[in-house]
C-alpha atoms as a PDB file:
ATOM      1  CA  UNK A   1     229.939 -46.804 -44.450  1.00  0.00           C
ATOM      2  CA  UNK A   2     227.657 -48.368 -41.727  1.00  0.00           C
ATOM      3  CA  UNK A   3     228.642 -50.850 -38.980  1.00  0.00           C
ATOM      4  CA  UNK A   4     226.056 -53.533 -37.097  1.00  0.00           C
ATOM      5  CA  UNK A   5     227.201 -54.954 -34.233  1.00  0.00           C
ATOM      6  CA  UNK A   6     226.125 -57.287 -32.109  1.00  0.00           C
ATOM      7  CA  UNK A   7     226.579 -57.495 -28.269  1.00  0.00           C
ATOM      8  CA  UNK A   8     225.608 -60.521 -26.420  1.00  0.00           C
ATOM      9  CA  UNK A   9     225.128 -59.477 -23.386  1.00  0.00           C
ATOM     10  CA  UNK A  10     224.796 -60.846 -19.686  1.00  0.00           C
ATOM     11  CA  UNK A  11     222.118 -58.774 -18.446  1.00  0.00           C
ATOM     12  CA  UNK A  12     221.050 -55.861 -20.838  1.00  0.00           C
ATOM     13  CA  UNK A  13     220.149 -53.307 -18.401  1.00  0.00           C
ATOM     14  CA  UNK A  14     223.601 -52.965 -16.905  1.00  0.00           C
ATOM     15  CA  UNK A  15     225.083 -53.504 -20.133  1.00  0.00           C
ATOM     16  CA  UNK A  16     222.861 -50.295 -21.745  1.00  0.00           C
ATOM     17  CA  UNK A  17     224.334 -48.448 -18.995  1.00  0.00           C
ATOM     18  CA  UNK A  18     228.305 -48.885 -19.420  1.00  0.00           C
ATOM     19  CA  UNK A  19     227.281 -48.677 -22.842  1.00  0.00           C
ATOM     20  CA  UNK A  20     225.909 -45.119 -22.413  1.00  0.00           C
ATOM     21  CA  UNK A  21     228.857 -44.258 -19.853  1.00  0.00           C
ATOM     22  CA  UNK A  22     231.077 -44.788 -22.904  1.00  0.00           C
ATOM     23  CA  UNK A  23     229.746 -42.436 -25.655  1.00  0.00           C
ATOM     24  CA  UNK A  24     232.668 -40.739 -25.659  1.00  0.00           C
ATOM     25  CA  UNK A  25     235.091 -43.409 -26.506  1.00  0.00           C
ATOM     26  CA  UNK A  26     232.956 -44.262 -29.431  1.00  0.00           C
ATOM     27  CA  UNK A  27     233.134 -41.110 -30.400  1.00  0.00           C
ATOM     28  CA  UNK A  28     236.678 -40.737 -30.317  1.00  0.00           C
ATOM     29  CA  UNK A  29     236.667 -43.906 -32.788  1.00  0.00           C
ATOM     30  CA  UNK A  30     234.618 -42.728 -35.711  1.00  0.00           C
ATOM     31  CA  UNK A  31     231.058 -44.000 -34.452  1.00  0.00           C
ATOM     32  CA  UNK A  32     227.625 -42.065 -34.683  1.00  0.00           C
ATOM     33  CA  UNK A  33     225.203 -44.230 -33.415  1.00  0.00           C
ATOM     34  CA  UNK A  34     222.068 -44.575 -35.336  1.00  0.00           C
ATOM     35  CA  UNK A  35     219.621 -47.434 -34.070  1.00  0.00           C
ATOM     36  CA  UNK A  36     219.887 -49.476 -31.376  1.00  0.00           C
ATOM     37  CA  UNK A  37     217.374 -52.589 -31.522  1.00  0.00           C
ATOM     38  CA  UNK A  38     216.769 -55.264 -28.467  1.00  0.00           C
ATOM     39  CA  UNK A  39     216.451 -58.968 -29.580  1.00  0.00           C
ATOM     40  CA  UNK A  40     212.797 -60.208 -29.431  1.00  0.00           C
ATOM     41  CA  UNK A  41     213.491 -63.392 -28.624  1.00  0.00           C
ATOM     42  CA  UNK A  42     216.568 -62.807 -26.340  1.00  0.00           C
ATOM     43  CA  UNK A  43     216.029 -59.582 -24.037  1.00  0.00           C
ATOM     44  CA  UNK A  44     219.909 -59.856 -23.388  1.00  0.00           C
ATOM     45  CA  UNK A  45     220.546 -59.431 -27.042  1.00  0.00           C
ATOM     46  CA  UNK A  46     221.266 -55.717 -28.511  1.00  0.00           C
ATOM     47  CA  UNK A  47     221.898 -54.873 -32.279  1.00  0.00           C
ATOM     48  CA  UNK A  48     222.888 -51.197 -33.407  1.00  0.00           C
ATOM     49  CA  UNK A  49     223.898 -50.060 -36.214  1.00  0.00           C
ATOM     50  CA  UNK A  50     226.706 -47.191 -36.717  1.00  0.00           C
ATOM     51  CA  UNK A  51     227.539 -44.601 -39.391  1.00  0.00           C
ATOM     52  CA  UNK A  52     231.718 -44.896 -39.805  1.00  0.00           C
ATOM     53  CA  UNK A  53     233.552 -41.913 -40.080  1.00  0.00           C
ATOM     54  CA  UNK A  54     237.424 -43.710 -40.194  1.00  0.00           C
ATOM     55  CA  UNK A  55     237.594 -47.444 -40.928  1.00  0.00           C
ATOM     56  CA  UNK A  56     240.743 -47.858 -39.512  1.00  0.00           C
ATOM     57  CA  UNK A  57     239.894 -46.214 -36.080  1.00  0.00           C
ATOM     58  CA  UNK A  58     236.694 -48.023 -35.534  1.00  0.00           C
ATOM     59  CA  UNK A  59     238.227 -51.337 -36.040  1.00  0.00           C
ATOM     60  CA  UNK A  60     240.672 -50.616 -33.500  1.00  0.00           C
ATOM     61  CA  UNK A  61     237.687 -49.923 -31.206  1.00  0.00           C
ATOM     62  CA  UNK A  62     235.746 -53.521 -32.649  1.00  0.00           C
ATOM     63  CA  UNK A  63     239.407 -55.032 -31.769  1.00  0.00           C
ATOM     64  CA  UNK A  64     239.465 -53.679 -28.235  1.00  0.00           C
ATOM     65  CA  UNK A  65     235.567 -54.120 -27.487  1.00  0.00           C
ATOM     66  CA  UNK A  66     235.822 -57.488 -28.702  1.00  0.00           C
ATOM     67  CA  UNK A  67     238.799 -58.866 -26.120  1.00  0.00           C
ATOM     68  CA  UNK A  68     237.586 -56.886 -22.885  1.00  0.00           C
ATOM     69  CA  UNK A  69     233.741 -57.290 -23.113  1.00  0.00           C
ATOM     70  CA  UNK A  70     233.352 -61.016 -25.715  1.00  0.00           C
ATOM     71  CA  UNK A  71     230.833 -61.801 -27.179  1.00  0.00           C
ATOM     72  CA  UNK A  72     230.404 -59.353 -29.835  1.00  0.00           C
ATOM     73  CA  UNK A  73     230.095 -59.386 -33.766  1.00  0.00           C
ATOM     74  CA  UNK A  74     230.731 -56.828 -36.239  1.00  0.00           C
ATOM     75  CA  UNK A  75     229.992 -56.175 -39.871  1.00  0.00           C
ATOM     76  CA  UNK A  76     230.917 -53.428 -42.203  1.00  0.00           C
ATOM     77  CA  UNK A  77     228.407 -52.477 -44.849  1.00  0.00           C
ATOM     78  CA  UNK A  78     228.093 -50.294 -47.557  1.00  0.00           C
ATOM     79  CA  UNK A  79     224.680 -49.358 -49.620  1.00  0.00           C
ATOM     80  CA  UNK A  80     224.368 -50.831 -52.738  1.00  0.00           C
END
C-alpha cells in the first residue's frame, strides 16, 4: 500500500529541513519514503509518496502531522 501526501508549506526550505530532522518518527510509523516531488507552479508545495508498512500506525502519524503542522492531505492507494 502507498501513501501521497501533500504538505502545503510556508517556506519549503525550512520545511525540507524539519522534514529531514524527523526521519525517524516516520519510521517508527510504517513510512519508507519513495519520491518526493516540488510543485511547479508553487515552490512551497511538496508531494511524496510513501510505501505503508502498518495502516493503522501511519494514520496515527497523518492524524498527528495533520493537527500540529495543517495544511496537509493524504491518500491511501493501492495498485490496481
Amino acid at each position: 500500500m502507498q501513501l501521497i501526501v501533500t504538505f502545503a508549506t510556508s517556506g519549503f526550505d525550512a520545511w525540507k529541513a524539519d522534514y529531514d530532522a524527523h526521519s525517524e518518527a516516520r519510521d517508527n510509523a510504517g513510512l519508507t519514503m519513495m519520491q518526493m516531488w516540488r510543485d511547479a507552479d508553487d515552490g512551497n508545495r511538496a508531494v511524496v509518496l510513501f510505501e505503508v508498512s502498518d495502516r493503522a500506525r501511519v494514520a496515527r502519524w497523518v492524524k498527528e502531522q495533520s493537527a500540529l503542522k495543517g495544511g496537509i492531505t493524504a491518500q491511501f492507494l493501492r495498485t490496481a
